[in-house]
Each structure stands twice: as structure tokens, then as C-alpha cells.
Protein backbone atom coordinates (compact mmCIF):
# COMPACT_ATOMS: atom_id res chain seq x y z
CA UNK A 1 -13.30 -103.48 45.40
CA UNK A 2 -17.02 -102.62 44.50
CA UNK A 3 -17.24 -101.31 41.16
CA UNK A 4 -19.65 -99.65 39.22
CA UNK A 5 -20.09 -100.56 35.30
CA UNK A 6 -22.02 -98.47 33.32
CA UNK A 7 -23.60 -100.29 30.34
CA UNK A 8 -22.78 -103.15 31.57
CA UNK A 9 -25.23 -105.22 29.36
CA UNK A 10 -23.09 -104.30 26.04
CA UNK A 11 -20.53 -106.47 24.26
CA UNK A 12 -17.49 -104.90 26.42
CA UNK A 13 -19.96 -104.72 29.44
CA UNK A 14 -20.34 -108.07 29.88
CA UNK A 15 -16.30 -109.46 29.46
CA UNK A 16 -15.65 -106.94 32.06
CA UNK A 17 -18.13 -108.00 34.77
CA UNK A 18 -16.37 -111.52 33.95
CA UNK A 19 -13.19 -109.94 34.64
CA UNK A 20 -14.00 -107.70 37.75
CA UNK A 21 -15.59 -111.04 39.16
CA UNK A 22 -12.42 -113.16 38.30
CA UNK A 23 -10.33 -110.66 39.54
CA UNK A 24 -12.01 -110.75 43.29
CA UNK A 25 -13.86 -107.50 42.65
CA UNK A 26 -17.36 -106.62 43.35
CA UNK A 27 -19.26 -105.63 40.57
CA UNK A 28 -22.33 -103.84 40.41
CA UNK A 29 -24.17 -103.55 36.72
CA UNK A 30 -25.97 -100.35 35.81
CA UNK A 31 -27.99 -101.01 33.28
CA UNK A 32 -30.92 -99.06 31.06
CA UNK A 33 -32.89 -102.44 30.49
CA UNK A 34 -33.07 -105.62 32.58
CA UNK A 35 -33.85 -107.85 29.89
CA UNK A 36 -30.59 -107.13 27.83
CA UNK A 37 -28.85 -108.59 30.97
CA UNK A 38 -27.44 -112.12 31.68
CA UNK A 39 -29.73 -113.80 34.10
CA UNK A 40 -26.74 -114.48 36.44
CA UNK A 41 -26.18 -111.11 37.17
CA UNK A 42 -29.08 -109.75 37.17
CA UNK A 43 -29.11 -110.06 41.31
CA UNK A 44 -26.09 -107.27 40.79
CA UNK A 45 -28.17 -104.85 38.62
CA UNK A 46 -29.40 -101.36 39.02
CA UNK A 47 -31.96 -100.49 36.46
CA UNK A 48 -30.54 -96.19 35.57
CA UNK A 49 -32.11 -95.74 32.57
CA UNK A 50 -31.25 -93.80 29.68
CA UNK A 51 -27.72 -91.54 30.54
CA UNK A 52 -27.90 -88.12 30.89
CA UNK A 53 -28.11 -84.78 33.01
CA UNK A 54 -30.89 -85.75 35.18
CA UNK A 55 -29.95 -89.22 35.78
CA UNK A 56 -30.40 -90.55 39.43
CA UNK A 57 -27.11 -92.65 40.45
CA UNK A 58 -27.52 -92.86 44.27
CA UNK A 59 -28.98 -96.74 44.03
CA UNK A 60 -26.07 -97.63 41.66
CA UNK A 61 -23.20 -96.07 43.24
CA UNK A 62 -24.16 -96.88 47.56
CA UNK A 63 -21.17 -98.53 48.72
CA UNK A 64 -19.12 -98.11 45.23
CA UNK A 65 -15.26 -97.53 45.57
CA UNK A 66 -14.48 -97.07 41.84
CA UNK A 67 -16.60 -96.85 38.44
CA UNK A 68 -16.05 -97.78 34.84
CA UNK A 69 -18.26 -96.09 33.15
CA UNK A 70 -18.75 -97.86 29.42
CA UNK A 71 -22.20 -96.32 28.72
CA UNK A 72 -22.60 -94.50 25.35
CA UNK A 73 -24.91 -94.27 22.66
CA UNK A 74 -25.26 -97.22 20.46
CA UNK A 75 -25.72 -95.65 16.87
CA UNK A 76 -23.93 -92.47 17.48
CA UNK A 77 -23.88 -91.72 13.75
CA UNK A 78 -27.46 -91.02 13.51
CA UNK A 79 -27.91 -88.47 16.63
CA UNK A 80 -27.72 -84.70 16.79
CA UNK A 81 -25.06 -82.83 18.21
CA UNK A 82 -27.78 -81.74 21.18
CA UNK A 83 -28.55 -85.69 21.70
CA UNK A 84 -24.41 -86.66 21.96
CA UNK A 85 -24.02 -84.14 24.53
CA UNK A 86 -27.02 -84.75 26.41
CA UNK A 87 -25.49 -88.01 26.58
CA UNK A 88 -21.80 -88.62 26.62
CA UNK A 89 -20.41 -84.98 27.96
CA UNK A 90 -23.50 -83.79 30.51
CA UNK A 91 -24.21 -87.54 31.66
CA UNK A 92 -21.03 -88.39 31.75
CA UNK A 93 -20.82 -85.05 34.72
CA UNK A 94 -23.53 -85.68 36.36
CA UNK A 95 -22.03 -89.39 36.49
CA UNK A 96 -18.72 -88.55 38.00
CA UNK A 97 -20.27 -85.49 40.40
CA UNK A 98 -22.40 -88.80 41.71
CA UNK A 99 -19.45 -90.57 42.19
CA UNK A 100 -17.57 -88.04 44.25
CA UNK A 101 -20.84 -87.29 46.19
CA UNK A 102 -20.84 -91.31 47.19
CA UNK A 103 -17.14 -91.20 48.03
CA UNK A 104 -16.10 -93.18 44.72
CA UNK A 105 -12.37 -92.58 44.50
CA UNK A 106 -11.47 -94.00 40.82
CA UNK A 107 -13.14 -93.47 37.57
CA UNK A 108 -12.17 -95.19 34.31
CA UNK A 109 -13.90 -93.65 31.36
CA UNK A 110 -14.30 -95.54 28.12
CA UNK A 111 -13.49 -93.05 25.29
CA UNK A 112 -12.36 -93.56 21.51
CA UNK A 113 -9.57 -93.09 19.33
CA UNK A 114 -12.32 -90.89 17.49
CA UNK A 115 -11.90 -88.10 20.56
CA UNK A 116 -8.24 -87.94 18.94
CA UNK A 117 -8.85 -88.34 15.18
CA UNK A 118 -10.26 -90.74 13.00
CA UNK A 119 -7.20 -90.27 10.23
CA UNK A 120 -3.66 -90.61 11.48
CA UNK A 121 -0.11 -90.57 9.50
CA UNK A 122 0.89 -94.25 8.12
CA UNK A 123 3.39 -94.40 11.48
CA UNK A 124 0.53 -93.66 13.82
CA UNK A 125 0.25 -91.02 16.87
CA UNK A 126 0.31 -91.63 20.76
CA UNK A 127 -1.35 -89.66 23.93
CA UNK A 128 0.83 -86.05 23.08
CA UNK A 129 -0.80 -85.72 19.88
CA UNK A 130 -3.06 -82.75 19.57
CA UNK A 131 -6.41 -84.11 19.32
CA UNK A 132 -8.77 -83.64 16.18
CA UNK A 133 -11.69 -85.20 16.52
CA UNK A 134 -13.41 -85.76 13.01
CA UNK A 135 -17.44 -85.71 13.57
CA UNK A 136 -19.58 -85.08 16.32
CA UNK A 137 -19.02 -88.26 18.72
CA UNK A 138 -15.45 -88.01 18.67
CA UNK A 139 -15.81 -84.75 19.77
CA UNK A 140 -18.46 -85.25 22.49
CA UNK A 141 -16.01 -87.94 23.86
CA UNK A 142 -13.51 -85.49 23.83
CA UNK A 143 -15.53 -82.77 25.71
CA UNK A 144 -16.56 -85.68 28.23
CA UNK A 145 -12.72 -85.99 28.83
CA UNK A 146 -11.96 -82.86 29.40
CA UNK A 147 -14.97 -82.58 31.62
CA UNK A 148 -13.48 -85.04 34.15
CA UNK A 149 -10.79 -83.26 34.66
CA UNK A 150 -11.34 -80.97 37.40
CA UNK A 151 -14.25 -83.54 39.57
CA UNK A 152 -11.35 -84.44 42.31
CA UNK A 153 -11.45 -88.45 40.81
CA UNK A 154 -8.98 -90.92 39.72
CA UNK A 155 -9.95 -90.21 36.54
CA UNK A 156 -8.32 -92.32 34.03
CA UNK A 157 -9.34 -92.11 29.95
CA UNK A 158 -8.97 -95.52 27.94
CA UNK A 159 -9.35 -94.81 24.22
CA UNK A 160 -9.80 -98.41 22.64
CA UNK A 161 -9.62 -98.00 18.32
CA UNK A 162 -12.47 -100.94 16.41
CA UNK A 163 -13.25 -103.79 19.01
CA UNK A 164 -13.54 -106.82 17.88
CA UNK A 165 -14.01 -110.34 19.29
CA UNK A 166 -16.64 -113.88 19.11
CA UNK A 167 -20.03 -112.53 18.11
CA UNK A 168 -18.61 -109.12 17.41
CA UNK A 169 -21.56 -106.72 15.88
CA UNK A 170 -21.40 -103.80 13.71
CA UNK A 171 -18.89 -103.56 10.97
CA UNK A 172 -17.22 -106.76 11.47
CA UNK A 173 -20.30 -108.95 10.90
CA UNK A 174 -21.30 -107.16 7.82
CA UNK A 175 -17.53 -107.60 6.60
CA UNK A 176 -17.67 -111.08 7.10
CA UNK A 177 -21.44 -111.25 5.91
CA UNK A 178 -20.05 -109.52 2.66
CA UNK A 179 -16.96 -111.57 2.28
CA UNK A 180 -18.18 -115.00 3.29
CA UNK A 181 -20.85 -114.03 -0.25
CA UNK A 182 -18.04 -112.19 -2.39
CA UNK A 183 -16.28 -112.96 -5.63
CA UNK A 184 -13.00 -114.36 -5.75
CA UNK A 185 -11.21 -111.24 -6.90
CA UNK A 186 -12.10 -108.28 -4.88
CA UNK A 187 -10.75 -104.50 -5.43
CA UNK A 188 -9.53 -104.87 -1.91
CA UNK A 189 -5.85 -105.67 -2.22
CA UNK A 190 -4.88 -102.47 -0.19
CA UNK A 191 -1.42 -102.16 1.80
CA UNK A 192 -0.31 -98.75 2.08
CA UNK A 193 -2.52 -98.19 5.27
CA UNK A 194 -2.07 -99.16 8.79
CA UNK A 195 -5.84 -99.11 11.04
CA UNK A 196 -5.47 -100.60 14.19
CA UNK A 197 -8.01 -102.99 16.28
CA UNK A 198 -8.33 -104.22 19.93
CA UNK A 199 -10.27 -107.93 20.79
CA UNK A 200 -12.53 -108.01 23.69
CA UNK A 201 -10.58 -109.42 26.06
CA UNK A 202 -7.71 -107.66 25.65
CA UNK A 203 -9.68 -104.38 26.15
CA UNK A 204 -11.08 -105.72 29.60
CA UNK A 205 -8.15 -106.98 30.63
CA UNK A 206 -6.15 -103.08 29.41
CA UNK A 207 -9.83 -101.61 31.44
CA UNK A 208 -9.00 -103.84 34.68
CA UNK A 209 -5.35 -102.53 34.43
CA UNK A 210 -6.83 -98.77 34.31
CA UNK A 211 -8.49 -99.80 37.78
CA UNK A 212 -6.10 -100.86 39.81
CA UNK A 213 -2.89 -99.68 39.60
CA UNK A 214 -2.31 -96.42 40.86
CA UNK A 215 0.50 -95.16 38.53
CA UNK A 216 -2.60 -94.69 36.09
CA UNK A 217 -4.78 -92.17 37.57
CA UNK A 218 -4.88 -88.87 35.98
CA UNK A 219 -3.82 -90.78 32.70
CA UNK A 220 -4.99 -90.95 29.20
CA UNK A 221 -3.84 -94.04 27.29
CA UNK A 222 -4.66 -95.63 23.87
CA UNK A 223 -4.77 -99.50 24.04
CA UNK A 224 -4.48 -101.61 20.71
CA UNK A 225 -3.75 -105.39 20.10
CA UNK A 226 -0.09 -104.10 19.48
CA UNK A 227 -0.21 -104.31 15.69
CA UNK A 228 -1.91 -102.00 12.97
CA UNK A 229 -3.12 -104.16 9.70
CA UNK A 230 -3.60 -102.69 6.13
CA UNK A 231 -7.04 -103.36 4.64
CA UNK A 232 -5.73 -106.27 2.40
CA UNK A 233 -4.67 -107.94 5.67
CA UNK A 234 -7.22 -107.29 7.10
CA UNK A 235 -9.38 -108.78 4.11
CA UNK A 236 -6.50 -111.52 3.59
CA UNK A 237 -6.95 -112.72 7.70
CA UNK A 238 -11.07 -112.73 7.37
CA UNK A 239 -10.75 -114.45 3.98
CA UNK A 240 -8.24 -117.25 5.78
CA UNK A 241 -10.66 -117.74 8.89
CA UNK A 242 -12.99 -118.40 6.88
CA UNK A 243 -11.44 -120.90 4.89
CA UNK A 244 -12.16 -118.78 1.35
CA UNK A 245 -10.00 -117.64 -1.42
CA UNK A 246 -9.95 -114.67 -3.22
CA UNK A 247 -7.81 -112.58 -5.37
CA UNK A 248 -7.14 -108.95 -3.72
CA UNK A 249 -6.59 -106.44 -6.81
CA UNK A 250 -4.27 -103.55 -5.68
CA UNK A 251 -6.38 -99.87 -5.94
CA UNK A 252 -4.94 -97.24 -6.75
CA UNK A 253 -5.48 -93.90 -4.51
CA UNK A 254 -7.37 -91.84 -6.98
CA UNK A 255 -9.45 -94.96 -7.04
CA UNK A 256 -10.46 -95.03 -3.95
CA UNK A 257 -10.49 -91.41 -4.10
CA UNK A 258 -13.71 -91.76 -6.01
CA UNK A 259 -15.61 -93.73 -3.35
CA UNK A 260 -15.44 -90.59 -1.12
CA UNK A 261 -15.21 -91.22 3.10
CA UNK A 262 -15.92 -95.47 2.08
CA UNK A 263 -12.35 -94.71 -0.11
CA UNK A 264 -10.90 -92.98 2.74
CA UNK A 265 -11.79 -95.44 5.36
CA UNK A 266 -10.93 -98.49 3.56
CA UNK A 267 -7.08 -96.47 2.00
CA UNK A 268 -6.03 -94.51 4.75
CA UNK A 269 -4.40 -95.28 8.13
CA UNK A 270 -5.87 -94.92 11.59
CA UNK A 271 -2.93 -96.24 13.67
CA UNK A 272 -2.14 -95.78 17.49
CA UNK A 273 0.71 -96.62 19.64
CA UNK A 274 -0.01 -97.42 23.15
CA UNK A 275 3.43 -98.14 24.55
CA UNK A 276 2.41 -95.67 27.24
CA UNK A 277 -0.63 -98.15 28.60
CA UNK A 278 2.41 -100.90 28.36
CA UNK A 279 5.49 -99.02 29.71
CA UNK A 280 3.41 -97.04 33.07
CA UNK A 281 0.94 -100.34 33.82
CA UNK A 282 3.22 -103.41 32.16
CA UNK A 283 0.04 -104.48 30.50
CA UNK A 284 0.12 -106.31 27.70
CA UNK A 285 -2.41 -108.32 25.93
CA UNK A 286 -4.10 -110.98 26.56
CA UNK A 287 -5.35 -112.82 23.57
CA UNK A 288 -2.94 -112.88 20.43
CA UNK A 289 -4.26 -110.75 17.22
CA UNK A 290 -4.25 -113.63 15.05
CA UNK A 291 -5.84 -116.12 17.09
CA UNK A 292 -8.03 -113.64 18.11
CA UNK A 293 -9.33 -112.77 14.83
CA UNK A 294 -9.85 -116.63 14.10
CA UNK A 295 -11.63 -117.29 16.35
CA UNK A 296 -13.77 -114.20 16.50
CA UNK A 297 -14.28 -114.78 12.56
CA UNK A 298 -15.51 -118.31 13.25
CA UNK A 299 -18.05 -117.73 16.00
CA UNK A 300 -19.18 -114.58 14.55
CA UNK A 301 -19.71 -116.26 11.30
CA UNK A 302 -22.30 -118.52 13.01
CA UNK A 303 -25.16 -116.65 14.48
CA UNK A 304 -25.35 -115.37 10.84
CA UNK A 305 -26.82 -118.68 10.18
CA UNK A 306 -28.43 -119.40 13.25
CA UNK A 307 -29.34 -115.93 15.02
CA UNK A 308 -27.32 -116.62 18.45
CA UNK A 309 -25.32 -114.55 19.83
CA UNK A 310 -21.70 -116.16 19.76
CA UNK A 311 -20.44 -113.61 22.44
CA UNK A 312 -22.49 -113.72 25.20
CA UNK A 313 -20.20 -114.84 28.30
């Protein structure tokens, strides 16, 4: 099958070409800059630009059976309203009336937990909660899922929670930055909180499953290494990859009350059952959490020193 990635060039972007090419697909990479692109695929690349309303997709999609479209902004947090749904909700339409225009038949659209809440009870939620979307990207992504709805696609919505995996960016490094530096007792001994996390591979492999089985079109599934972690496992598991000790002090909630949203994100749960994603597709992943997170600790830790990129496939 020829398939269309959008963002191809990103952390998930690039396990998934691996995957679609493994797999005996075609894949074609759409990408804003050639230069953030592995040489070997570059002979697959369309250069697209920036997403939006105006896009032109007629290069990219010629030929395409089926897209995955991955492409979103990369520091959400700082953007305005206007700029997310330039982006994610009215390029994400023009993207999938493209697709339909080019006689694409499937379209797998990387969303978020944060299009269905970024707080969740200790025991989690699945698909049929209503969702609640807590600042402005979860709530673009949201509005980009509804969007798809009526285009005539395949659509099918993945909503993957923290990704994590070898060379991982973003919050992980500067966890492990901070904890490969920090004291041996640390306020951080947390358990009354469940936050669940997804490696790399297992989301391309859960992404690959969204593609090609039929039972999942017209589906919205969360996908999660099948087990949520308090923050003092979380810590504990970092701590043990990297072969430190430390102390983790219990906090108590009106402690981390104090610390405002930091206190909330680090003391309360963001848990999600996928059973759905396991029961309709029989996927199930492919890289166990533990070994995952060792491994991803270790190679991350690296480039720290060096300034490689341990996850480049």
C-alpha cells in the first residue's frame, strides 16, 4: 500500500517509515524541511511545508491509497489559539479533503490523550468518556477529530498519552538531565497517581495496526504500554536505569498543592485503558515497559554528553 506520512521527519515519523517499509508498504514522507530527513529516504520525500489551510498536497498524495497524518506543531504550549487551529483543525481539513480528492481511502490521524483530558480518576477512562480537553491543543486536536468525521475516509483517531523511547526529547531528557544531577533524597516519593506512557515502537506498531485492518475504520482508540506508573515509579525506574540511588520522600497533597499545575502534574493521575485498540485489532505491544524504559533511559542519557541523537533509525 502507498502511504502518506505527514511529519515524517519527527521522532514517531521516522519508526513508522521503518515500519511501513518492513511491513511491505510504500511510504511516501511529507516533510516541511529536507534537511531534518534521513538521507535514505530522502528519494521518498515531498517537501509540503508548513501545515495549514492553504497547503498544496497534490505532489504528496499522487498515487497514495492511505495517509497517516503525524504532523503537528512542535511547541504547542507557546502558540495562540488562532495559530493551533490554523494548524491542527483547518490543515488537518484541507489534508483529508486532499486525500479524498486523490482517491485516498484510509486516514489515521495522530491525536492525544489531551483531546480527552489531561486529568483522569486514579482507575483511568476509555474511548466513551466525555471528552474535556484541558488547554488549547487538546482542544484543537479534538476539533480536528471531529472535523474528519463527515470527509467520506477511513478515518481512524489514535490518541497515544507521553511517548517515550532511545533519544526521547522533551520532558524525558530533562527528567533524566535533572535526576542523573539530583540529591539522594528527593520529595518525589509519590504513589497515589497512575499517568500512563507509550514507547516508540509500540506506538508505530498500535499506528500500523490502525492501517490495516479494517475492523478499525471509523474508530477512536487510546493506545498505552498497558500499564499506568505513579510518579515515584516512575522516578524509582529512571533512578534504576541509571544505575543511581536516591531516597523518594512521600508528599503530601497539600504539598504538592502548593507547587500549583507542576503539583498537579507530578500528584495526580492521567491514566487510559485501551483494551478497545487490543480487543477490535488484537494488538498488543511490542516492546515491554520495563525494558523499554531501560533502554530508552540509557541511550537517551548519552547524547546529553555527546550531542547525538540516540534515536535516529
Amino acid at each position: 500500500m502507498k502511504v502518506l506520512v505527514t511529519g515524517a521527519s519527527g521522532y514517531v515519523g521516522r519508526a513508522i517509515l521503518r515500519d511501513l517499509e518492513a511491513g511491505g508498504h510504500d511510504p511516501v514522507a511529507a516533510i516541511r524541511d529536507p534537511a531534518g530527513l534521513a538521507p535514505r529516504w530522502r528519494d521518498r520525500a515531498v517537501t509540503v511545508g508548513d501545515l495549514g489551510p492553504l497547503t498544496e498536497w497534490s505532489a504528496a498524495l499522487a498515487g497514495v491509497e492511505a495517509v497517516i497524518h503525524l504532523s503537528s506543531p512542535s511547541a504547542p504550549g507557546g502558540l495562540s489559539d488562532e495559530t493551533l487551529d490554523g494548524s491542527i483543525v483547518n490543515g488537518t481539513k484541507r489534508l483529508a479533503e486532499a486525500a479524498v480528492a486523490a482517491g485516498a481511502r484510509r486516514f489515521v490521524f495522530m491525536s492525544s490523550v489531551k483531546a480527552a483530558g489531561e486529568t483522569t480518576p486514579f482507575s483511568g477512562i476509555d474511548e466513551t468518556a466525555a471528552p474535556a480537553p484541558g488547554d488549547s491543543y487538546g482542544r484543537a486536536k479534538l476539533a480536528a477529530e471531529r472535523a474528519l468525521a463527515d470527509t467520506g475516509l477511513e478515518v481512524v483517531i489514535l490518541r497515544p498519552p507521553p511517548v517515550y523511547g532511545p533519544g526521547s526529547g522533551g520532558n524525558l531528557r530533562r527528567i533524566i538531565d535533572f535526576l542523573r544531577r539530583a540529591p539522594a533524597v528527593l520529595p518525589l516519593g509519590i504513589s497515589g497517581n497512575r499517568r500512563s506512557f507509550l514507547h516508540r515502537d509500540n506506538l508505530a506498531s498500535a499506528t500500523l495496526a490502525c492501517l490495516e485492518r479494517p475492523e478499525a475504520a471509523g474508530r477512536t482508540f487510546f493506545a498505552t504500554d498497558g500499564e499506568a506508573l505513579s510518579t515515584g515509579a516512575l522516578t524509582r525506574r529512571i533512578l534504576d536505569a541509571l544505575g543511581r540511588r536516591a531516597l523518594l520522600l512521600p508528599v503530601p497533597a497539600r504539598g504538592l498543592a502548593l507547587l500549583g499545575d507542576t503539583g498537579r502534574r507530578l500528584g495526580g493521575s492521567c491514566a487510559f485503558d485501551d483494551t478497545a485498540l487490543r480487543r477490535t485489532l488484537g494488538w498488543k505491544p511490542v516492546v515491554d515497559p520495563q525494558a523499554g524504559m531501560l533502554e530508552a533511559v540509557r541511550q537517551t542519557a548519552d547524547p546529553l554528553l555527546t550531542g547525538g541523537d540516540g534515536g535516529q533509525p
